[in-house]
N, C-alpha and C. Protein backbone atom coordinates (compact mmCIF):
# COMPACT_ATOMS: atom_id res chain seq x y z
N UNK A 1 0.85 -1.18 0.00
CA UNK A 1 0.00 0.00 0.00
C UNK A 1 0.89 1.24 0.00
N UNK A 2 0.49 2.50 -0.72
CA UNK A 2 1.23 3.40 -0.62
C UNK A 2 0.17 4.73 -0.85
N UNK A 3 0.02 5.82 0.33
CA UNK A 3 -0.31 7.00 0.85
C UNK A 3 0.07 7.65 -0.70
N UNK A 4 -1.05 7.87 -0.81
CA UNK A 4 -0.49 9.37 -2.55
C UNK A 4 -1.41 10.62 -1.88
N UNK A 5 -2.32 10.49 -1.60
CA UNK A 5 -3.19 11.94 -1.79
C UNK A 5 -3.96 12.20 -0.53
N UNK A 6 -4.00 13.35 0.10
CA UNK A 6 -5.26 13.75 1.08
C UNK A 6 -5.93 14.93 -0.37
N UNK A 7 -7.10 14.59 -0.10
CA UNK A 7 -8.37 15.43 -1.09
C UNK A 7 -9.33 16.67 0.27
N UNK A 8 -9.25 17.84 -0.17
CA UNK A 8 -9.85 18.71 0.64
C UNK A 8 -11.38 18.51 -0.54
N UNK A 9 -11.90 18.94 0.35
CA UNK A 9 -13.28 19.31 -0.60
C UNK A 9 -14.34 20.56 -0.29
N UNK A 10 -14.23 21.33 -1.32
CA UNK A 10 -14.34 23.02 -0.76
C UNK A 10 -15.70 23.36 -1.81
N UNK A 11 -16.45 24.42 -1.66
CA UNK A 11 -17.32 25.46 -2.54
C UNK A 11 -16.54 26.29 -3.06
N UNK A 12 -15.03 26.56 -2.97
CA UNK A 12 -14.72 27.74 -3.71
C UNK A 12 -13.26 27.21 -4.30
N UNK A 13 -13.87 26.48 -5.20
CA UNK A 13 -12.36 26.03 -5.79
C UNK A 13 -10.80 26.85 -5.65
N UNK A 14 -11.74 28.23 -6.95
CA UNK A 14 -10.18 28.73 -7.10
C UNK A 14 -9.83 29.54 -6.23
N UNK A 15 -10.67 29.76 -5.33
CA UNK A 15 -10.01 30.79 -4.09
C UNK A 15 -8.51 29.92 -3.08
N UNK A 16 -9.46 28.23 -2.70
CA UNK A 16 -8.06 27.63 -1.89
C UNK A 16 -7.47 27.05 -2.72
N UNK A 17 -7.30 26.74 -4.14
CA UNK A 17 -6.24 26.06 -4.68
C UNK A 17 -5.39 27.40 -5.51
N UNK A 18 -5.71 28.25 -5.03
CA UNK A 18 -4.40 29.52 -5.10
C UNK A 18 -4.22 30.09 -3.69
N UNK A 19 -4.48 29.68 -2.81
CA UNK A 19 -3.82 29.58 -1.72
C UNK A 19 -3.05 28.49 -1.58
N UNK A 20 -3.40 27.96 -1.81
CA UNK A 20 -2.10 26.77 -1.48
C UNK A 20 -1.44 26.81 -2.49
N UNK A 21 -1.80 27.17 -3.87
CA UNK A 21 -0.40 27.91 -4.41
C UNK A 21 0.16 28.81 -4.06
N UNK A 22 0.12 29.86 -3.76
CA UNK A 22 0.41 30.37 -3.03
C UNK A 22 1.41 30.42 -2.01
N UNK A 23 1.43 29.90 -1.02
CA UNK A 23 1.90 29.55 0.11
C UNK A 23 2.45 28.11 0.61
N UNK A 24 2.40 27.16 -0.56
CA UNK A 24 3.37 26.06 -0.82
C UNK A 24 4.20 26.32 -2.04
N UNK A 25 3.82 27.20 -2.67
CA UNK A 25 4.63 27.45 -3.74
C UNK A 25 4.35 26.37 -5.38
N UNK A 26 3.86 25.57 -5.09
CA UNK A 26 3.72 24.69 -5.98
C UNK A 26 2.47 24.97 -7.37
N UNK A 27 2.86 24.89 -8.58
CA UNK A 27 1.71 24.72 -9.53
C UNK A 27 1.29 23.87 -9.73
N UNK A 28 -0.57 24.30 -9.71
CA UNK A 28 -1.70 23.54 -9.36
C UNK A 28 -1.29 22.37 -10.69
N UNK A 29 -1.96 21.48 -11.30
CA UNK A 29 -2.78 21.12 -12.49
C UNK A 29 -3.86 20.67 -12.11
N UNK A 30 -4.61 21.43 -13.36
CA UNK A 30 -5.82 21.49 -12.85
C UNK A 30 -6.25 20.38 -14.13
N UNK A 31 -7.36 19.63 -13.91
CA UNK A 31 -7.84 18.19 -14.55
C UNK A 31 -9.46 18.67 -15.29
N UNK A 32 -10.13 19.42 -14.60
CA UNK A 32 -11.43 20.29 -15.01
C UNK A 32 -11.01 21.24 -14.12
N UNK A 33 -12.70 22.25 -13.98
CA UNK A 33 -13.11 23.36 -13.55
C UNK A 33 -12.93 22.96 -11.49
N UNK A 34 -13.76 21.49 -11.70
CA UNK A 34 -13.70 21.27 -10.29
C UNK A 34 -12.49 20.47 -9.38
N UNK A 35 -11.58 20.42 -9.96
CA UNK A 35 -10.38 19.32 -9.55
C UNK A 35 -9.18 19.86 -9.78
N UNK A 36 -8.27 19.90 -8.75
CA UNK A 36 -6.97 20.33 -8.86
C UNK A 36 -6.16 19.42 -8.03
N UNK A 37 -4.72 19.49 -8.62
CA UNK A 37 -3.91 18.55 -7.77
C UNK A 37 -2.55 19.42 -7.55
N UNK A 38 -1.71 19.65 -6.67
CA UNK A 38 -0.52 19.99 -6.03
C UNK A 38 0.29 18.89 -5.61
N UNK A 39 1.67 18.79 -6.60
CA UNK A 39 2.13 17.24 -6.15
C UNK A 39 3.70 18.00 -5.77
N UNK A 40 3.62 16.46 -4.57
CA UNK A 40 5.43 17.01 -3.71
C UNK A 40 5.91 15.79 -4.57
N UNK A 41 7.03 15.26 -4.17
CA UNK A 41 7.83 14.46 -4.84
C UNK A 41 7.13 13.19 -3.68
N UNK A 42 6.60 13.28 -2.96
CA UNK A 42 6.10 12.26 -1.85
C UNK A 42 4.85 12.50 -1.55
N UNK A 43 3.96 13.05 -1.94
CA UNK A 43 2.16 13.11 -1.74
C UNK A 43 1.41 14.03 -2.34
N UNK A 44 0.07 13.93 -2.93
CA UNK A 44 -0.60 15.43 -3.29
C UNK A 44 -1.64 15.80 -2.76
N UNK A 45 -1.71 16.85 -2.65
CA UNK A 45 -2.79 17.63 -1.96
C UNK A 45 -3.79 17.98 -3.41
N UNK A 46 -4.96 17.12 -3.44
CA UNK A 46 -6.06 17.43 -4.16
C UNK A 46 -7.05 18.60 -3.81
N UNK A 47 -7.67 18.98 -4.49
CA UNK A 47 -8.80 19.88 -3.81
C UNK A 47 -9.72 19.72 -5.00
N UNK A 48 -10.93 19.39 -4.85
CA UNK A 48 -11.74 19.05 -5.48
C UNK A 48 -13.30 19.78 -4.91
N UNK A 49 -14.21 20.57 -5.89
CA UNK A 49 -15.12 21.54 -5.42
C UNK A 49 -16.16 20.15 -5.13
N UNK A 50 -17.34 20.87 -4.23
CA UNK A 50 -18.43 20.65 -3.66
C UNK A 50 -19.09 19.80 -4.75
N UNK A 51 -19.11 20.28 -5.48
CA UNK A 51 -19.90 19.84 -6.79
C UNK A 51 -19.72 18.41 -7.13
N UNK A 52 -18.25 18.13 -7.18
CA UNK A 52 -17.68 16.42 -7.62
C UNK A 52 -18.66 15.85 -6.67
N UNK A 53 -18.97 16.01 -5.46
CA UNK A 53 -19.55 15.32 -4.31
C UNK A 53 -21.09 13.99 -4.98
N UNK A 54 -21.23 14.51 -6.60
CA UNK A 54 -22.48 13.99 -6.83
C UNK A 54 -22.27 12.77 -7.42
N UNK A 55 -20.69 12.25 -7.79
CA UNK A 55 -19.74 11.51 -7.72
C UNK A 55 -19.62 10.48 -7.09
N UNK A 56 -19.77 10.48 -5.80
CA UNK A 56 -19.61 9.92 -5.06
C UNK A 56 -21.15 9.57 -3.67
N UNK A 57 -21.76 10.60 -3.79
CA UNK A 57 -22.91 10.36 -2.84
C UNK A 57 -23.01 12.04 -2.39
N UNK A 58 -23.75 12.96 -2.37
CA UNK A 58 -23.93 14.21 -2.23
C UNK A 58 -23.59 14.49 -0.85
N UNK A 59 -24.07 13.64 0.13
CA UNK A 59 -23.20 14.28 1.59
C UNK A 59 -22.69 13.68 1.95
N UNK A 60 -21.15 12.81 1.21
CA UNK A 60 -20.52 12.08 1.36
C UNK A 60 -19.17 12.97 2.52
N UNK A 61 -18.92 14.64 1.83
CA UNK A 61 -18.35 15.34 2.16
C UNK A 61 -18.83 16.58 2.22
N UNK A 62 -18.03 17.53 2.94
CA UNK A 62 -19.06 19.09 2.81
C UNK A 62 -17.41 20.01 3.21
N UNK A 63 -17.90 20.99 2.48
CA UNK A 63 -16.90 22.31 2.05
C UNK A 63 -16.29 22.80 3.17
N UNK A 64 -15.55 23.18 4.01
CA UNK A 64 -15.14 23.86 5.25
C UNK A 64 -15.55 23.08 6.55
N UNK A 65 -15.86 22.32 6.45
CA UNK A 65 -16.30 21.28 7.71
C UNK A 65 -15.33 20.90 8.62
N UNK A 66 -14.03 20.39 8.22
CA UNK A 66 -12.84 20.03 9.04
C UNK A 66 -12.29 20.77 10.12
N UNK A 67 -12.43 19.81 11.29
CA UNK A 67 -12.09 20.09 12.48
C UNK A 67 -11.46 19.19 13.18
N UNK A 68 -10.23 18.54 12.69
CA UNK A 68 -9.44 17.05 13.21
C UNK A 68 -8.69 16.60 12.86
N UNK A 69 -8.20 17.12 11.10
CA UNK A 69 -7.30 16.87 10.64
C UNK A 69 -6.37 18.20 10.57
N UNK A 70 -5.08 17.83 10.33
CA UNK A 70 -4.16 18.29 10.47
C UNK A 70 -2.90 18.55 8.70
N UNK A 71 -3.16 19.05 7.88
CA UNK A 71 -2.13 19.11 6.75
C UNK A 71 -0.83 19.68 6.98
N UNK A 72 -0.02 18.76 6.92
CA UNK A 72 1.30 19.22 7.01
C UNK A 72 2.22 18.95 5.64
N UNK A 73 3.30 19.98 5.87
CA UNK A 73 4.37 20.05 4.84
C UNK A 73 5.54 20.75 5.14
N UNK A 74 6.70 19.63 5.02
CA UNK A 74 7.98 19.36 5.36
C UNK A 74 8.64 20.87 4.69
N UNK A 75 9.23 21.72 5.05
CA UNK A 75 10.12 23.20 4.60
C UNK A 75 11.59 22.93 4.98
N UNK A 76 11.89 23.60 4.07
CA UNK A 76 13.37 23.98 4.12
C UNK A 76 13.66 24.68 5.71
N UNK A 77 12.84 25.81 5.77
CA UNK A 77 13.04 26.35 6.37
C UNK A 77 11.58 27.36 6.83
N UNK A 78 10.66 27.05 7.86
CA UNK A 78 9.19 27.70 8.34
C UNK A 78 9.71 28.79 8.69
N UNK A 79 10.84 29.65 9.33
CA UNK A 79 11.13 30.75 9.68
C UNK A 79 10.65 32.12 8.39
N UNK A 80 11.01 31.31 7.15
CA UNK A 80 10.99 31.86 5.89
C UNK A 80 9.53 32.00 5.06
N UNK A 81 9.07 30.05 5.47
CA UNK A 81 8.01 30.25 4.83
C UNK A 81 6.53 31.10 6.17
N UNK A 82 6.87 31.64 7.21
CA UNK A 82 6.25 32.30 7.89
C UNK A 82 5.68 33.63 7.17
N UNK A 83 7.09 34.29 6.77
CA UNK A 83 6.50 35.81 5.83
C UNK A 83 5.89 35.42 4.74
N UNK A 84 5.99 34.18 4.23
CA UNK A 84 4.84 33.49 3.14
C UNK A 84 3.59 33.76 3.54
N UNK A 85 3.23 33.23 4.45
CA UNK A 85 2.00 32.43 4.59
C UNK A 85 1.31 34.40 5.10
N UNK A 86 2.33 34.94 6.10
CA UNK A 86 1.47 36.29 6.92
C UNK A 86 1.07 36.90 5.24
N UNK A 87 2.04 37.40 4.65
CA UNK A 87 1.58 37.78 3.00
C UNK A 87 0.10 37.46 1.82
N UNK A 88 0.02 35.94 2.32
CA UNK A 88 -0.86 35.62 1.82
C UNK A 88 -2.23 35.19 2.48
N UNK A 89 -2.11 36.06 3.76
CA UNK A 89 -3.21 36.67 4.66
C UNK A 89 -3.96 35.57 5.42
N UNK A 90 -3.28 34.25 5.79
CA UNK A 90 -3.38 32.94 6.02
C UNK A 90 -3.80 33.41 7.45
N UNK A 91 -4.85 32.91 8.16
CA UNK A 91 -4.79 33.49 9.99
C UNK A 91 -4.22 32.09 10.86
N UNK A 92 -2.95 32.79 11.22
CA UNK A 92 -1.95 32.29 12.16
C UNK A 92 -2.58 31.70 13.31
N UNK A 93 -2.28 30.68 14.06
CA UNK A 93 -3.01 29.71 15.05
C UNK A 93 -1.42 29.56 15.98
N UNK A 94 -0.37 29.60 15.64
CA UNK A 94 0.64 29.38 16.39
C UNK A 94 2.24 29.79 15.08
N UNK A 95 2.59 31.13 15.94
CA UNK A 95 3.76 31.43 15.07
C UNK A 95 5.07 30.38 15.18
N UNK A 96 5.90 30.14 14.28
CA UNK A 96 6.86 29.08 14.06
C UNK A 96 7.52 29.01 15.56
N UNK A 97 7.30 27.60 16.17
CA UNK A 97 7.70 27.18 17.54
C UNK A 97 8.13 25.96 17.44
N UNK A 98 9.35 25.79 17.96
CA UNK A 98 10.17 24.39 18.23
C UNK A 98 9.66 23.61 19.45
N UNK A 99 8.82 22.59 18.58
CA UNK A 99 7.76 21.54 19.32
C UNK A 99 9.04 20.44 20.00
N UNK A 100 8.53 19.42 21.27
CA UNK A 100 9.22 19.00 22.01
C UNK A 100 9.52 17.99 21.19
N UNK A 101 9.32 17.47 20.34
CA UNK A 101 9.54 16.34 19.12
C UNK A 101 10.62 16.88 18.22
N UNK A 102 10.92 17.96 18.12
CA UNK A 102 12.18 18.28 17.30
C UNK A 102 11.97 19.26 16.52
N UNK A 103 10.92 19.61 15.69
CA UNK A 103 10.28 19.99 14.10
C UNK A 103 10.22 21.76 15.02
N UNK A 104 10.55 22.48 14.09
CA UNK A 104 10.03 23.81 14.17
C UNK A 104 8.69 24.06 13.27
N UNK A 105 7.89 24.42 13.76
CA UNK A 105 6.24 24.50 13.14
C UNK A 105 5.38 25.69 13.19
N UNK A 106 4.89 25.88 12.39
CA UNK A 106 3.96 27.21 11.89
C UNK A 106 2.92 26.54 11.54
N UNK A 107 1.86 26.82 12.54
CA UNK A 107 0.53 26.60 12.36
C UNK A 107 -0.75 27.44 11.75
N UNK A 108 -1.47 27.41 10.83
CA UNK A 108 -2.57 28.17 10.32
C UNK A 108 -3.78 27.27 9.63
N UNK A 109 -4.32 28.51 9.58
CA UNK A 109 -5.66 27.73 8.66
C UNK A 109 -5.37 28.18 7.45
N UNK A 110 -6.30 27.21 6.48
CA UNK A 110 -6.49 28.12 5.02
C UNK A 110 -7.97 28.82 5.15
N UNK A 111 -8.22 29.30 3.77
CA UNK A 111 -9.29 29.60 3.69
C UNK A 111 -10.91 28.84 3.90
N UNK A 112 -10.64 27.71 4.12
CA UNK A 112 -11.71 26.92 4.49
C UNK A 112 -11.73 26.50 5.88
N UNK A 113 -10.45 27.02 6.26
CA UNK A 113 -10.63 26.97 7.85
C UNK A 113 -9.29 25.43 8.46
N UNK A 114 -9.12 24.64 7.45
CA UNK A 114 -8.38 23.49 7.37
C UNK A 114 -6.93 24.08 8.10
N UNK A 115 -6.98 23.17 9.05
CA UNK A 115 -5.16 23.36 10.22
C UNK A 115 -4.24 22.88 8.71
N UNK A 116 -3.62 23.81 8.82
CA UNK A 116 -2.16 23.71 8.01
C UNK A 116 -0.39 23.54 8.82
N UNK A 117 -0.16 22.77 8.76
CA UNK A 117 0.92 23.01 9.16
C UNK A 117 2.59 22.65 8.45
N UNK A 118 3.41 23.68 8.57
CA UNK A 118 4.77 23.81 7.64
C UNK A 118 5.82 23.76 9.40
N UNK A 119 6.49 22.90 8.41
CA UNK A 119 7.49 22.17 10.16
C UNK A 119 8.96 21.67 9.30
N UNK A 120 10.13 22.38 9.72
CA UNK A 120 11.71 22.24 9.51
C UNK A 120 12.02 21.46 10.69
N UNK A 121 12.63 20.22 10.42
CA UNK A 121 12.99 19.20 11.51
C UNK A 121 14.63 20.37 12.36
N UNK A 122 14.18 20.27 13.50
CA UNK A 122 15.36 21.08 14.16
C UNK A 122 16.65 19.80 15.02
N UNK A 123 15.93 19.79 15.74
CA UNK A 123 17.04 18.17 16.35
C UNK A 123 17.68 17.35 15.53
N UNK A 124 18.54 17.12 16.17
CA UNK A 124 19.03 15.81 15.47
C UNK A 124 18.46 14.71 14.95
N UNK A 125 17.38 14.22 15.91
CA UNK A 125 16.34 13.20 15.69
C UNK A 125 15.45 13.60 14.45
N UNK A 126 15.08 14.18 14.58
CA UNK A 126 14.16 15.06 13.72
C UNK A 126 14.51 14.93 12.04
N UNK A 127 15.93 15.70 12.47
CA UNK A 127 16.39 15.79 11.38
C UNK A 127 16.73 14.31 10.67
N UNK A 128 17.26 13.60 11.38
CA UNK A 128 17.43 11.99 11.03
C UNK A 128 16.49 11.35 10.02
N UNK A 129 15.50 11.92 10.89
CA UNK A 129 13.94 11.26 10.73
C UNK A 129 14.11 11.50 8.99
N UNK A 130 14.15 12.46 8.94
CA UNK A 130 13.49 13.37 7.39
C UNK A 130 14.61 13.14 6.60
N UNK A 131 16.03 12.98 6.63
CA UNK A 131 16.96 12.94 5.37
C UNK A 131 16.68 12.00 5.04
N UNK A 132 16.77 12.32 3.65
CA UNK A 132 16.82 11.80 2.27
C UNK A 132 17.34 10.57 2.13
């Protein structure tokens, strides 16, 4: 088995899949009007509008609902991508703080309200963890 994709599922397509361009830096491709994908070299972040939902079962999912999950993405450096994210008017939940696990982390929402989080392994451990 192998992890490829978490799928957000929103009413306003192009508003969060240019935020998360945005502020991951990455270009979208977009597949239609309602489907976009953002790929790392190790997972993609889909976002797919309200609409696909008829696809699958109509209240299978719902737009801004998430309250439990957590999106994260590995940075060079969160100190940096911090003036990213304040720029692209992201509301901050916890400015970049070196968690007792190692990772330095910058916490926010996007526009749908979804916990984002961008984390630079700081420790040794940490760092272990994540090389290449």
């Amino acid at each position: 088995m192998n992890f490829v994709s978490t799928r957000i599922i929103t009413d306003d397509i192009r508003r969060l899949v240019g935020f998360y361009e945005t502020v991951v830096g990455l270009v979208p491709r977009w597949y239609t009007d309602d489907f976009a994908e953002l790929s790392t070299p190790s997972c993609t972040l889909a976002i797919a509008s309200t609409r696909t939902m008829v696809l699958f079962g109509a209240s299978a999912a719902q737009g801004a609902a998430n309250r439990s999950a957590i999106i994260e993405f590995l940075v060079e450096d969160v100190d940096a991508r911090y003036d990213t994210v304040r720029g692209a008017g992201a509301e901050i939940v916890q400015a970049p703080t070196t968690q007792p696990w190692g990772n330095r982390s910058l916490l926010l929402r996007d526009p749908d309200g979804n916990l984002v989080n961008f984390f630079t392994p700081v420790s040794p451990d940490a760092i272990a963890k994540y090389a290449s």
